[in-house]
C-alpha atoms as a PDB file:
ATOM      1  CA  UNK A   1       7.541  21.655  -3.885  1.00  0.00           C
ATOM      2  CA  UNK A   2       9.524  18.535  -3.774  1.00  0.00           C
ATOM      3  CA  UNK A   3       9.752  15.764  -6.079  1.00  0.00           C
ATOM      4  CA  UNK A   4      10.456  12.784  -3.379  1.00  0.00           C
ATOM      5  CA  UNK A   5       7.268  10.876  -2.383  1.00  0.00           C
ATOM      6  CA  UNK A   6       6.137  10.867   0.989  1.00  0.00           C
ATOM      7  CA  UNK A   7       7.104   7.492   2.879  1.00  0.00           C
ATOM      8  CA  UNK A   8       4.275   6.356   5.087  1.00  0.00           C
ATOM      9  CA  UNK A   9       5.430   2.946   6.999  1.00  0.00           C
ATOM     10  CA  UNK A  10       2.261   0.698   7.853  1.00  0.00           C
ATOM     11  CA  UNK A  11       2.791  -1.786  10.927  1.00  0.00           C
ATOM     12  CA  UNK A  12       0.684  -4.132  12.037  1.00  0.00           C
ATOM     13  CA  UNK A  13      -3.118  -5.733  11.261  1.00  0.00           C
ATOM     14  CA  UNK A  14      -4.355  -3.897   8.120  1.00  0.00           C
ATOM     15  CA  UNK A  15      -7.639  -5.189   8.769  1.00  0.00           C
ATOM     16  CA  UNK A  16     -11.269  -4.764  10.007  1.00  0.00           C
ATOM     17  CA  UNK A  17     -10.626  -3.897  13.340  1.00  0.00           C
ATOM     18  CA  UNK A  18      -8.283  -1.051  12.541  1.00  0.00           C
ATOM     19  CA  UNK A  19      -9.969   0.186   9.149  1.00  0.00           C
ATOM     20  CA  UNK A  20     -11.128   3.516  10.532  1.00  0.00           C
ATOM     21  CA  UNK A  21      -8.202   4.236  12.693  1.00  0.00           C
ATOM     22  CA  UNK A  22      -6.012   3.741   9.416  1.00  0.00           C
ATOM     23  CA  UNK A  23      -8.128   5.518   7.403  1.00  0.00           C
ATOM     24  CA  UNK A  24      -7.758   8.718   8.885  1.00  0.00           C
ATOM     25  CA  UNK A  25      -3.610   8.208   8.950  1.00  0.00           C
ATOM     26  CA  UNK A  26      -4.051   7.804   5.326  1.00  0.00           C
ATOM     27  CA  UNK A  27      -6.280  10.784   4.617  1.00  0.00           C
ATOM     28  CA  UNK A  28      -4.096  12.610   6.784  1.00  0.00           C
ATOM     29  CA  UNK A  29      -0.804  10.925   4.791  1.00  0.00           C
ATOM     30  CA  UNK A  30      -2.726  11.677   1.475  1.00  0.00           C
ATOM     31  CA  UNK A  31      -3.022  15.622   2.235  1.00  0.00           C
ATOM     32  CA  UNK A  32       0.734  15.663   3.607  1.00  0.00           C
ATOM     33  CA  UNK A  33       1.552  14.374   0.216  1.00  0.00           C
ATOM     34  CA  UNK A  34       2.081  16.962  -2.679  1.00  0.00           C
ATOM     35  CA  UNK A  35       4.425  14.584  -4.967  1.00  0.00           C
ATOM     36  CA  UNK A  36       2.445  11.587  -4.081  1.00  0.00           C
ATOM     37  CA  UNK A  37       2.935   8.884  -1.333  1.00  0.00           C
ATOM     38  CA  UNK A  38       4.480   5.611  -0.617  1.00  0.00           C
ATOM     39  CA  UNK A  39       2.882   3.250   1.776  1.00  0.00           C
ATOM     40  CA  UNK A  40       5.847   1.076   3.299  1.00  0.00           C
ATOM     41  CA  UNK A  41       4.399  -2.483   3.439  1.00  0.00           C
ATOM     42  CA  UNK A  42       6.580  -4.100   5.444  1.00  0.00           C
ATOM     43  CA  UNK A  43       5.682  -4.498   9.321  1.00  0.00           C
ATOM     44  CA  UNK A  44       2.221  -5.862   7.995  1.00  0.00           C
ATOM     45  CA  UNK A  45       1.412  -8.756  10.037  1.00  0.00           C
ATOM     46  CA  UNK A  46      -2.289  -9.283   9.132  1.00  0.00           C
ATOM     47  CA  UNK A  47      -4.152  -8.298   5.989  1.00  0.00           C
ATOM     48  CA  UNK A  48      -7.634  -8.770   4.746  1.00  0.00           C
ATOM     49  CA  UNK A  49     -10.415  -7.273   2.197  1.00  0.00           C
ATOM     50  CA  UNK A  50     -10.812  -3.793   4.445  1.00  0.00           C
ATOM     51  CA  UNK A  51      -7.026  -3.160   4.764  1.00  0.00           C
ATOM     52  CA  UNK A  52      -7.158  -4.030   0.561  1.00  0.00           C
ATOM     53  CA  UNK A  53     -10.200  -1.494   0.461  1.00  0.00           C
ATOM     54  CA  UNK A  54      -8.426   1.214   2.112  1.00  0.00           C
ATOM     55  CA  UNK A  55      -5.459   0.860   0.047  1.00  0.00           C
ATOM     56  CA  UNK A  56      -7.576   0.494  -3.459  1.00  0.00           C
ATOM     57  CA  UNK A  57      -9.088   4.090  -2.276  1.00  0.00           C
ATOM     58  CA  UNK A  58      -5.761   5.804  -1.194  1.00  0.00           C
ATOM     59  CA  UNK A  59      -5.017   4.305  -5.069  1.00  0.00           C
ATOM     60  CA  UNK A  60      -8.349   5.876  -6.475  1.00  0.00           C
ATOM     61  CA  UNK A  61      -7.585   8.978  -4.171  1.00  0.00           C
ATOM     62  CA  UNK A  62      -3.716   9.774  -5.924  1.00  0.00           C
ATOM     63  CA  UNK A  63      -4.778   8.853  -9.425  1.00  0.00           C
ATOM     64  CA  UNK A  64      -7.572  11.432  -9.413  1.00  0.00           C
ATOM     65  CA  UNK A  65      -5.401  14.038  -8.325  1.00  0.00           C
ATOM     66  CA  UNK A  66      -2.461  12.919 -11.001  1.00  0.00           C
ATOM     67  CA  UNK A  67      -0.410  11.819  -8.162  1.00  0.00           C
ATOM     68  CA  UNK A  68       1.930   8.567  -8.228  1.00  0.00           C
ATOM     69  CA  UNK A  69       1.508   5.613  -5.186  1.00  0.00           C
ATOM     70  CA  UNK A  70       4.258   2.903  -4.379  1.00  0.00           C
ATOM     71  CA  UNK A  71       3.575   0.273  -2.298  1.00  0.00           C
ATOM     72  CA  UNK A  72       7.338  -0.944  -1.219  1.00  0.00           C
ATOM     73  CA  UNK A  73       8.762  -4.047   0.702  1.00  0.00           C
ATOM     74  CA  UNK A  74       5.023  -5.739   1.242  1.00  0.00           C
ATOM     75  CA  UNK A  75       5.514  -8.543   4.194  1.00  0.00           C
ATOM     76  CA  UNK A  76       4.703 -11.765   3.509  1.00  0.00           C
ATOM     77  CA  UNK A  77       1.325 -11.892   4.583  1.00  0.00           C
ATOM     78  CA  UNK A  78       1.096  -8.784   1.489  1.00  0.00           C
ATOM     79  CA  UNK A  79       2.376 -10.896  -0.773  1.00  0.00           C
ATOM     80  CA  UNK A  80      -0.186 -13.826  -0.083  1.00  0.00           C
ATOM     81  CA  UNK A  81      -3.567 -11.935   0.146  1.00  0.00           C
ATOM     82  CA  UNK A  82      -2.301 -10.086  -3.331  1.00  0.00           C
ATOM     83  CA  UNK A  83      -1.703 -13.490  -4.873  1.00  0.00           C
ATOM     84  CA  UNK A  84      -5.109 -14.721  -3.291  1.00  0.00           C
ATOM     85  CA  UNK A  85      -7.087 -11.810  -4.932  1.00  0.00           C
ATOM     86  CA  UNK A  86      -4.859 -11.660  -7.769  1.00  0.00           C
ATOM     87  CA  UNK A  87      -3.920  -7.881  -7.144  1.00  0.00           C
ATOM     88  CA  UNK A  88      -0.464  -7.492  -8.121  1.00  0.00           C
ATOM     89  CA  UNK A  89      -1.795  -7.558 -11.986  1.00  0.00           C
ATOM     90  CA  UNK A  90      -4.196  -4.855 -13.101  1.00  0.00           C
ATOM     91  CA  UNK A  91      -4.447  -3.032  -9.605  1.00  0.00           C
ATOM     92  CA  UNK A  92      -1.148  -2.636  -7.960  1.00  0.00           C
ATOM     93  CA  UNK A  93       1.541  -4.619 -10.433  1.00  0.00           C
ATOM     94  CA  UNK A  94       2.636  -1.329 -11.521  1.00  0.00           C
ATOM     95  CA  UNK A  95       2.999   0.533  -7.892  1.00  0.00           C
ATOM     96  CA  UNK A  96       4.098  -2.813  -6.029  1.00  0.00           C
ATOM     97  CA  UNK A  97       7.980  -2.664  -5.297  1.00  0.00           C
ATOM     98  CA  UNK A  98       9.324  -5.989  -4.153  1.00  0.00           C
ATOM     99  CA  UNK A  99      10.151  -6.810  -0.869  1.00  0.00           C
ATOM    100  CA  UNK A 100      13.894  -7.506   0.469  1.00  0.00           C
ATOM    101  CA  UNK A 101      12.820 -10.840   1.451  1.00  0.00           C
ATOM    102  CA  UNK A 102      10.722 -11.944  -1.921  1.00  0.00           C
ATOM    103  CA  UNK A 103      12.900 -15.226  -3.508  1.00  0.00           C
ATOM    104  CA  UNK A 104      13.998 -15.049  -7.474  1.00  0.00           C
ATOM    105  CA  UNK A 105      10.789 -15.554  -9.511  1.00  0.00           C
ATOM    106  CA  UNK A 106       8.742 -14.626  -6.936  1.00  0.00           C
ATOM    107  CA  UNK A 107       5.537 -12.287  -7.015  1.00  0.00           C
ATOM    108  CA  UNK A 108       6.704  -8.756  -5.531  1.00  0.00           C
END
């Protein structure tokens, strides 16, 4: 079994509209992914609550089965909606990796 994490790149609207088509790529990622998974942030174009929802269960999902999650290079529209809801504290400070683009001080 390896060690590396399996690198799923999310493009796109994270939203409403595409909540159930994205759902099953991440159940699909989250069975594909025996050392855990990481969920490539940064062709995100449009995020809201159901694209936070699905990532707060793929969270719920790896934790229960001891398994790590990084969220890497979140766009900017990420990095907004996480300060809005104040989610890069207690729910995803410690998997969010910042993004290339992120200036000095910045929230990842």
């Amino acid at each position: 079994m390896s060690d590396a994490l399996t690198v799923l790149p999310l493009d796109g609207e994270l939203n409403i509209y595409r909540a159930a088509e994205l759902r099953q790529v991440l159940l699909a990622a989250l069975s594909d992914s025996p050392a855990g998974l990481e969920l490539d942030l940064s062709g995100v174009s449009e995020i809201d609550s159901a694209g936070v929802q699905l990532l707060l269960a793929v969270r719920r999902d790896l934790h229960a089965r001891g398994l790590p999650l990084r969220l890497s290079a979140p766009s900017a529209a990420v990095r907004e909606l996480f300060e809005l809801f104040a989610l890069n504290g207690d729910y995803f400070g410690d998997v969010l990796q910042p993004a290339a683009d992120a200036l000095p001080g910045e929230a990842p």
